[in-house]
C-alpha atoms as a PDB file:
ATOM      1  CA  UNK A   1       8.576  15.540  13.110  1.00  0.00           C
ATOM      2  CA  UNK A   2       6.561  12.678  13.931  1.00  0.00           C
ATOM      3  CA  UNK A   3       6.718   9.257  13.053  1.00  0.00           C
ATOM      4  CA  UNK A   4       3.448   7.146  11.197  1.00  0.00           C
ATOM      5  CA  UNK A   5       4.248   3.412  10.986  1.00  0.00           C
ATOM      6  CA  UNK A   6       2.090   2.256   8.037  1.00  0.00           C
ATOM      7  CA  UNK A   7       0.933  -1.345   6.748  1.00  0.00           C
ATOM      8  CA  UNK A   8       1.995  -2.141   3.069  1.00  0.00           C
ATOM      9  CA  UNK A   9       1.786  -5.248   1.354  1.00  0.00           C
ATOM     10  CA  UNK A  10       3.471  -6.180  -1.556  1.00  0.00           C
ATOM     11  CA  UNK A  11       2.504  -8.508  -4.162  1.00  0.00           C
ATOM     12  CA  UNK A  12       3.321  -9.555  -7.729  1.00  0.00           C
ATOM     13  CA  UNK A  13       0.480  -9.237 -10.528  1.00  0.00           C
ATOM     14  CA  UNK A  14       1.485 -10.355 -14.004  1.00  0.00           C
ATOM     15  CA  UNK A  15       4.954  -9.355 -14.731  1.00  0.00           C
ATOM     16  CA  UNK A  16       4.561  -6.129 -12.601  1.00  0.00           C
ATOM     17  CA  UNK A  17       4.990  -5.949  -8.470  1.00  0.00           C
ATOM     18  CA  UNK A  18       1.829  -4.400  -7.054  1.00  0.00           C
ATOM     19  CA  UNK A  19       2.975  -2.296  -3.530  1.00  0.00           C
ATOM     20  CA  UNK A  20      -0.789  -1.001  -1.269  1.00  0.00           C
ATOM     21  CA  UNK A  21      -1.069   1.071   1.944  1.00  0.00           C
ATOM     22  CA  UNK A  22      -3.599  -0.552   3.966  1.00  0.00           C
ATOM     23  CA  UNK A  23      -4.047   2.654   6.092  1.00  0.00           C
ATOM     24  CA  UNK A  24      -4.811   4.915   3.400  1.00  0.00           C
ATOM     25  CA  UNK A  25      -5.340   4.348   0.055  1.00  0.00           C
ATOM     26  CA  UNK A  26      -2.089   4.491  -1.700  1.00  0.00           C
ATOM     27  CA  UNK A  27      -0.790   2.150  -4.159  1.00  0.00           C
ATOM     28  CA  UNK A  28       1.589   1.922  -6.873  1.00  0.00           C
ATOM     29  CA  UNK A  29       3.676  -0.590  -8.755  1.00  0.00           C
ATOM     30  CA  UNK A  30       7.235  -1.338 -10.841  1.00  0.00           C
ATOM     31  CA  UNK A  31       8.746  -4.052 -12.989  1.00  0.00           C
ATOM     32  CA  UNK A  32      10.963  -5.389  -9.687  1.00  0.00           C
ATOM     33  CA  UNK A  33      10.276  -5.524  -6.108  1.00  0.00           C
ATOM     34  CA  UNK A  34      12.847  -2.302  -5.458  1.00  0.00           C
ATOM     35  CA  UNK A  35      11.150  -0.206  -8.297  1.00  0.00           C
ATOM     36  CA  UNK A  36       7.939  -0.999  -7.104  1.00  0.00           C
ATOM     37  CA  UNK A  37       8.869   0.326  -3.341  1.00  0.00           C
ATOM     38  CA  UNK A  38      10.700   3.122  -4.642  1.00  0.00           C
ATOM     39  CA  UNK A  39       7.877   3.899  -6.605  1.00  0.00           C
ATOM     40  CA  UNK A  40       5.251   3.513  -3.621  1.00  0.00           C
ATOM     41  CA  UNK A  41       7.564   5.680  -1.423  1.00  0.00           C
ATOM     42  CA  UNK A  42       7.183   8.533  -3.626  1.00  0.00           C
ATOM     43  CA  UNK A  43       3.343   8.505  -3.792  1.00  0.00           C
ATOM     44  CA  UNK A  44       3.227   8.207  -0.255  1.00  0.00           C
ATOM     45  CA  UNK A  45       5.411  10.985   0.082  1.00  0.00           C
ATOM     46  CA  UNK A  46       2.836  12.784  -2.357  1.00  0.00           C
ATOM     47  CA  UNK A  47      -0.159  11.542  -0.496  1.00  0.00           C
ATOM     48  CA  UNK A  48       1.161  12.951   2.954  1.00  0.00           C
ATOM     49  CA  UNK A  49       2.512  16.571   2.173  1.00  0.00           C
ATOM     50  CA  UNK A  50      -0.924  17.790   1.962  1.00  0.00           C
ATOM     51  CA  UNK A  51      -3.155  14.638   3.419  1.00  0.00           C
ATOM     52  CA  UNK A  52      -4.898  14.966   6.703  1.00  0.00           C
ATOM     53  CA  UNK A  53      -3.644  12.390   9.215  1.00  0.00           C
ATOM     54  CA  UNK A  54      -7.402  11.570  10.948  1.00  0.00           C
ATOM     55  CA  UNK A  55      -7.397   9.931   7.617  1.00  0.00           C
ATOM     56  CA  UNK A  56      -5.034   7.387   8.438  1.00  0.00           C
ATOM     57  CA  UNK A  57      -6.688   4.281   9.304  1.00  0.00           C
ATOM     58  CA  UNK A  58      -5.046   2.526  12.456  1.00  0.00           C
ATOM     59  CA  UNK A  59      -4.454  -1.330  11.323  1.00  0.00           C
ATOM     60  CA  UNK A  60      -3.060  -3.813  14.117  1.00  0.00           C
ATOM     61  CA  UNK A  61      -1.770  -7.478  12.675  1.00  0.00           C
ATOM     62  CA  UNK A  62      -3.531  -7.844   9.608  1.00  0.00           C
ATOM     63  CA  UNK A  63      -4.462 -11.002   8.455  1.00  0.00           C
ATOM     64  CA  UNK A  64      -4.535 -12.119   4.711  1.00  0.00           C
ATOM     65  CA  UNK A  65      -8.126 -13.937   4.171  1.00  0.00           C
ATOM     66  CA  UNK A  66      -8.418 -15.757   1.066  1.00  0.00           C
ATOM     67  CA  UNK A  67     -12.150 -15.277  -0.134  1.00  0.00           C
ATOM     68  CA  UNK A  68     -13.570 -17.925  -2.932  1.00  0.00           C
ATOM     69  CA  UNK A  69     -16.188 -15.878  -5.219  1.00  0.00           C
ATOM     70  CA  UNK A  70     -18.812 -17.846  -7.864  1.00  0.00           C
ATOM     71  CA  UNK A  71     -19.736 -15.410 -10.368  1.00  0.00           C
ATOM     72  CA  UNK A  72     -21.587 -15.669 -14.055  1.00  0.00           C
END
């Protein structure tokens, strides 16, 4: 079996916490910070029994960027 090591960020939106792959596009959420892990766990484990790996985008130190947006 090999091993993927994966970049996920966690954040807290509202009164839910928000948990985002930034390889692939996986995301998911919970009321606490453990549901919301456990809860990303199992759709990776969805995403990856029948995803194809070249898929996987390779991500090296990312870097949070805050980004101000004017808008009407």
């Amino acid at each position: 079996m090999k091993k993927l090591n994966l970049k996920n960020i966690l954040w807290k939106e509202g009164k839910y916490y928000v948990a985002q792959c930034l390889n692939v596009d996986v995301s998911s959420f919970g009321k606490t910070k453990t549901e919301a892990v456990k809860n990303f766990k199992e759709a990776l484990d969805l995403y990856f029994e029948d995803a194809n790996l070249s898929k996987v985008r390779k991500i090296n130190c990312p870097i949070i960027v805050e980004q101000q947006l004017h808008y009407a």
